[in-house]
PDB file of N, CA and C in Angstrom:
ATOM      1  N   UNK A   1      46.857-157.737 156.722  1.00  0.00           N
ATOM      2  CA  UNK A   1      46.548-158.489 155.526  1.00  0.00           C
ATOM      3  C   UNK A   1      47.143-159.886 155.572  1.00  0.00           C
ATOM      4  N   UNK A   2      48.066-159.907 156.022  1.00  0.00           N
ATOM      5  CA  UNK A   2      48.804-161.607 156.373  1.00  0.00           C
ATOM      6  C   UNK A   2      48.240-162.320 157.061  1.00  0.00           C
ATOM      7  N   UNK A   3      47.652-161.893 158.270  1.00  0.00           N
ATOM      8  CA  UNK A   3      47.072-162.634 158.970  1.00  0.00           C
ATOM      9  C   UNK A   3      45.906-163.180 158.509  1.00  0.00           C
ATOM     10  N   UNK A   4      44.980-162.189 157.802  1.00  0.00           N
ATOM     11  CA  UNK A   4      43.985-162.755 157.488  1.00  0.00           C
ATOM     12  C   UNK A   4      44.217-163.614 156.340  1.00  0.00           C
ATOM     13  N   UNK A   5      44.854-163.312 155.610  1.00  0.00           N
ATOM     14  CA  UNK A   5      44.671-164.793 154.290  1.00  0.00           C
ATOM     15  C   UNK A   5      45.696-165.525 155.365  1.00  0.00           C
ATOM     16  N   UNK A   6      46.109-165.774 155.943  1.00  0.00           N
ATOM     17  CA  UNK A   6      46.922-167.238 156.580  1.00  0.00           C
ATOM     18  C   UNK A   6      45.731-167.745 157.404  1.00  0.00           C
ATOM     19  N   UNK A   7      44.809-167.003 158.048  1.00  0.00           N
ATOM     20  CA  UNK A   7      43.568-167.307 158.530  1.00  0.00           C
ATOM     21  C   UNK A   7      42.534-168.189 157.702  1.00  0.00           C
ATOM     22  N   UNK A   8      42.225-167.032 156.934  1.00  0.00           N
ATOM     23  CA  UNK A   8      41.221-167.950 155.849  1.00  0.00           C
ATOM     24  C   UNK A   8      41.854-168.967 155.036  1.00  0.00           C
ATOM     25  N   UNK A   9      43.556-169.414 155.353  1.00  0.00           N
ATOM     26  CA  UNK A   9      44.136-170.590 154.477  1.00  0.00           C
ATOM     27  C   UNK A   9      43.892-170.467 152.789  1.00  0.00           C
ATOM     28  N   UNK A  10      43.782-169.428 152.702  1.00  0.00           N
ATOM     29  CA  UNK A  10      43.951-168.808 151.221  1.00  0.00           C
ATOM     30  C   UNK A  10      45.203-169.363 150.328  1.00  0.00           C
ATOM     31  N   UNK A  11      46.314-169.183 151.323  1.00  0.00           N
ATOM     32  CA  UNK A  11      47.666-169.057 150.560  1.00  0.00           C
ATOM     33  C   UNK A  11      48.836-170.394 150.999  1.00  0.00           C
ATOM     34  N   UNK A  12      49.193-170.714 150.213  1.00  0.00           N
ATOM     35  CA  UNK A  12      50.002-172.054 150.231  1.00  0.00           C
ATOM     36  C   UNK A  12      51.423-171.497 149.837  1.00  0.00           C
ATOM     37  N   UNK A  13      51.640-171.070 148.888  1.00  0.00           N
ATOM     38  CA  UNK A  13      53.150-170.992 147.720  1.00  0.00           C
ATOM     39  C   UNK A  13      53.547-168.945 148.117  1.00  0.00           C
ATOM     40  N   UNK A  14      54.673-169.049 147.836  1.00  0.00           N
ATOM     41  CA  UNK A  14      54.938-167.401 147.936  1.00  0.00           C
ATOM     42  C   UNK A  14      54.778-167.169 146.609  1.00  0.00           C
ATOM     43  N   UNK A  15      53.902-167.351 145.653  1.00  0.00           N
ATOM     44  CA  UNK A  15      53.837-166.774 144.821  1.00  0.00           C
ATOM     45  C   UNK A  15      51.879-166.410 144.963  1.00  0.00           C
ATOM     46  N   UNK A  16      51.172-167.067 145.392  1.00  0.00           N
ATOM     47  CA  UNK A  16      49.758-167.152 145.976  1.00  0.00           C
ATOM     48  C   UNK A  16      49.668-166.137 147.327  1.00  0.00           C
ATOM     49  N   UNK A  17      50.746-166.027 148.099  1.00  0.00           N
ATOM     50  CA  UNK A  17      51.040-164.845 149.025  1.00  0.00           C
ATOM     51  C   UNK A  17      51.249-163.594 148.271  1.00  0.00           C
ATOM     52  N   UNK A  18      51.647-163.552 147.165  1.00  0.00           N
ATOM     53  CA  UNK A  18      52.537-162.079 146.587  1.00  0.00           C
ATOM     54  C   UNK A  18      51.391-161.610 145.723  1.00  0.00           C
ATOM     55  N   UNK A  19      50.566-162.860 145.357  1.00  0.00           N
ATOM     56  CA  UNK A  19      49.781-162.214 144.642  1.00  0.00           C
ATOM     57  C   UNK A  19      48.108-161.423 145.611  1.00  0.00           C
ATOM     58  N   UNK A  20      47.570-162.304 146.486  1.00  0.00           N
ATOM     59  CA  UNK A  20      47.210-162.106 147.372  1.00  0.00           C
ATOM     60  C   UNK A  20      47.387-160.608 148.372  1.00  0.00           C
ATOM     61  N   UNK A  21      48.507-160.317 148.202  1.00  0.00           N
ATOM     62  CA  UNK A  21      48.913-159.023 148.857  1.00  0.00           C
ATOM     63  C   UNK A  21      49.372-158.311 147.876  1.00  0.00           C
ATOM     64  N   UNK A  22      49.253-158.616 146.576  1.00  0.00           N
ATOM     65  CA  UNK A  22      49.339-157.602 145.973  1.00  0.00           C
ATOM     66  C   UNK A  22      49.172-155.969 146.019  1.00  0.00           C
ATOM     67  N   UNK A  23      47.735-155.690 146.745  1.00  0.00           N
ATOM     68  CA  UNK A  23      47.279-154.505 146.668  1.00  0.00           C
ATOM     69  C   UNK A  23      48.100-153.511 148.052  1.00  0.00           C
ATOM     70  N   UNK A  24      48.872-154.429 148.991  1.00  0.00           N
ATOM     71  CA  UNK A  24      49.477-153.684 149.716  1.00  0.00           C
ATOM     72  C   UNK A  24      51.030-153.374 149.470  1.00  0.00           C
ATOM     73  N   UNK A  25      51.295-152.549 148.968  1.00  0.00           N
ATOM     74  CA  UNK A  25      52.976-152.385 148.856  1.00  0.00           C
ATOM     75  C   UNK A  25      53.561-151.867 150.189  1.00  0.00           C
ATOM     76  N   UNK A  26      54.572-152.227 150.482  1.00  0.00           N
ATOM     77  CA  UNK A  26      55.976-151.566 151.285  1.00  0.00           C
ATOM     78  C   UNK A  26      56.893-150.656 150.697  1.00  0.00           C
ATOM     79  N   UNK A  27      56.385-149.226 150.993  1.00  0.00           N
ATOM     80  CA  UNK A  27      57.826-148.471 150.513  1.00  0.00           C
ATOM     81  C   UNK A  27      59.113-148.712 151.132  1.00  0.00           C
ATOM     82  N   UNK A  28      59.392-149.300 151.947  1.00  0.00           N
ATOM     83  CA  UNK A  28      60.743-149.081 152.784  1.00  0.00           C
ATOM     84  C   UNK A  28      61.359-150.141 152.610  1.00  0.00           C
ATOM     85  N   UNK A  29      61.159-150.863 151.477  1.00  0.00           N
ATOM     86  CA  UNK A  29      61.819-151.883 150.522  1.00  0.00           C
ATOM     87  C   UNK A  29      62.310-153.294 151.113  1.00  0.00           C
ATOM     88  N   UNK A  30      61.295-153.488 152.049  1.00  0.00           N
ATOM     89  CA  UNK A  30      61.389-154.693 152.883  1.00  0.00           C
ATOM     90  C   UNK A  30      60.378-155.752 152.376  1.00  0.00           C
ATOM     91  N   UNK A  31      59.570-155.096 150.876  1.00  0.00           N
ATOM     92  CA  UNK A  31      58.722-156.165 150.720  1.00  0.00           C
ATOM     93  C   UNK A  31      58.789-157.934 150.860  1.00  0.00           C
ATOM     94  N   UNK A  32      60.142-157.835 149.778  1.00  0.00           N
ATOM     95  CA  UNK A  32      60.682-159.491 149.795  1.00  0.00           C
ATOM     96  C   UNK A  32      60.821-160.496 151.320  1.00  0.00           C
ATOM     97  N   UNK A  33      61.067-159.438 152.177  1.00  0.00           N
ATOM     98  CA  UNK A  33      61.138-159.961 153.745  1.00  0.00           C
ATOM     99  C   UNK A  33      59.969-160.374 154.464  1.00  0.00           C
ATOM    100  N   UNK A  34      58.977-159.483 153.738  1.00  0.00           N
ATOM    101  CA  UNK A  34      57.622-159.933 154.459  1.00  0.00           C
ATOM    102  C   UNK A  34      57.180-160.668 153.903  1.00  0.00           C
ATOM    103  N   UNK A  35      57.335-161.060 152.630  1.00  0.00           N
ATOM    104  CA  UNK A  35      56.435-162.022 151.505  1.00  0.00           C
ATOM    105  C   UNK A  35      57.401-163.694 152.724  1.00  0.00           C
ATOM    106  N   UNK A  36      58.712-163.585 152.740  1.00  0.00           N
ATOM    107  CA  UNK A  36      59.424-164.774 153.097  1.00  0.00           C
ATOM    108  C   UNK A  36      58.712-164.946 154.377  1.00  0.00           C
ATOM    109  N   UNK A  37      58.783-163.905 155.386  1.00  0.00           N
ATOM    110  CA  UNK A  37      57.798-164.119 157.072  1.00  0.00           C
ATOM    111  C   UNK A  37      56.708-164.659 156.622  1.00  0.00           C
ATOM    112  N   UNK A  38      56.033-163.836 155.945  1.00  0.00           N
ATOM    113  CA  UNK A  38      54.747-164.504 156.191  1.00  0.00           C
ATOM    114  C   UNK A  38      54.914-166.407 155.095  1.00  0.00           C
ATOM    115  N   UNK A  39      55.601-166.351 154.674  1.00  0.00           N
ATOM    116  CA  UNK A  39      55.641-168.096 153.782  1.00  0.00           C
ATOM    117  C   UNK A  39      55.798-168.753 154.781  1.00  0.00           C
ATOM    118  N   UNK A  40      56.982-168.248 156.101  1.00  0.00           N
ATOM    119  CA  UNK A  40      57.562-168.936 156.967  1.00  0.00           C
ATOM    120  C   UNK A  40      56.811-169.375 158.189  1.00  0.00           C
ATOM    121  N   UNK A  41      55.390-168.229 158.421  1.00  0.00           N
ATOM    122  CA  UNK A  41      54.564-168.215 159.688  1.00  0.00           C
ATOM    123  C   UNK A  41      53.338-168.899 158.900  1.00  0.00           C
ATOM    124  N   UNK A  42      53.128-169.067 157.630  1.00  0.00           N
ATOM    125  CA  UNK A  42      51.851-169.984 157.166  1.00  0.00           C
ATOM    126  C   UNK A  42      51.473-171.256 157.856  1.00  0.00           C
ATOM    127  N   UNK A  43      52.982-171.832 157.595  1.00  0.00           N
ATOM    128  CA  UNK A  43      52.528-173.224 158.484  1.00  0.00           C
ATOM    129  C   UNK A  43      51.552-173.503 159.834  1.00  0.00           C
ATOM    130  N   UNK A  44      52.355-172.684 160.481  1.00  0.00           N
ATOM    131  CA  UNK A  44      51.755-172.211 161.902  1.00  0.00           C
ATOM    132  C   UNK A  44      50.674-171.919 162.424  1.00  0.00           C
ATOM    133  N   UNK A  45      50.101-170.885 161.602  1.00  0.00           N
ATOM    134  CA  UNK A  45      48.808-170.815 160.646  1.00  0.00           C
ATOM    135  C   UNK A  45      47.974-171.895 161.036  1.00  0.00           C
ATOM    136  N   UNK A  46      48.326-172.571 159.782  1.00  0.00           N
ATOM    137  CA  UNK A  46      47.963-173.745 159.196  1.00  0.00           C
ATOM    138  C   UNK A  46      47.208-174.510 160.107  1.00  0.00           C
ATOM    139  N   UNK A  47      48.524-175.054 161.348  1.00  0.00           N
ATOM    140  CA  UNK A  47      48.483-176.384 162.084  1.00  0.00           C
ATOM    141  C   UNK A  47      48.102-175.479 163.691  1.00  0.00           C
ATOM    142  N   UNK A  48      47.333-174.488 163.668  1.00  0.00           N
ATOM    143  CA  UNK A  48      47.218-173.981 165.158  1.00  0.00           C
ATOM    144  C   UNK A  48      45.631-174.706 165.266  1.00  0.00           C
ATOM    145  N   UNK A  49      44.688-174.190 166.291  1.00  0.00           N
ATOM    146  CA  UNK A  49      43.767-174.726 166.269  1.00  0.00           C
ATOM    147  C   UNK A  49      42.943-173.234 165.910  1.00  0.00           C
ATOM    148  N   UNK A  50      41.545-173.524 165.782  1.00  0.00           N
ATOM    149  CA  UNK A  50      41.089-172.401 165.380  1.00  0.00           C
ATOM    150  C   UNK A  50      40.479-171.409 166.192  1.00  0.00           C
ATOM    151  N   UNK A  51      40.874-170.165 165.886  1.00  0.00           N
ATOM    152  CA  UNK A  51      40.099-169.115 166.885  1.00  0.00           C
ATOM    153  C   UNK A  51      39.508-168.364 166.366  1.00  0.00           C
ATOM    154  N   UNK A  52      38.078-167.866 167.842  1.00  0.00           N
ATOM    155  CA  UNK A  52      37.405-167.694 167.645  1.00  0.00           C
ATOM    156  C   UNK A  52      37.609-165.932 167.028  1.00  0.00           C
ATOM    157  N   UNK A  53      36.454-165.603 166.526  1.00  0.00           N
ATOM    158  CA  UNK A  53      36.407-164.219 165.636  1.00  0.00           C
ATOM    159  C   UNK A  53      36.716-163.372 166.988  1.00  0.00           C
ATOM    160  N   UNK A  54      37.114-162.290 167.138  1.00  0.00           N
ATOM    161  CA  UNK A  54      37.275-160.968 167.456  1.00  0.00           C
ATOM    162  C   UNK A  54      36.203-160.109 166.665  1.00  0.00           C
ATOM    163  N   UNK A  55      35.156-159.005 167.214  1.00  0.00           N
ATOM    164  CA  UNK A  55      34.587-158.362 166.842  1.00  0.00           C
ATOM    165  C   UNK A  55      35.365-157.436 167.566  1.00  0.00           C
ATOM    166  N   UNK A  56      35.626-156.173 166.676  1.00  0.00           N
ATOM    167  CA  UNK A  56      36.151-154.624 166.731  1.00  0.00           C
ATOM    168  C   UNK A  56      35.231-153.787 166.687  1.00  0.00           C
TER     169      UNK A  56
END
């Protein structure tokens, strides 16, 4: 789920991330850690160049 909204550049703010991933919770109470990774790997995101789709 991170990857793809940092993909589609959905999400800017950790509050647009938290809400965004809303529908996935973490029981093992590491949520706050992943909401901060993924704020921290957005940029990166952001400024990579773009790749192409993967079909599964």
């Amino acid at each position: 789920s991170a990857v793809g909204l940092a993909n589609e550049g959905r999400a800017s703010t950790r509050a647009e991330i938290q809400e965004l991933m809303s529908g996935n919770l973490c029981r093992c109470g590491a949520y706050s850690n992943i909401l901060a990774a993924v704020e921290e790997a957005l940029p990166q995101f952001h400024n990579a160049a773009p790749k192409s789709e993967v079909n599964a």
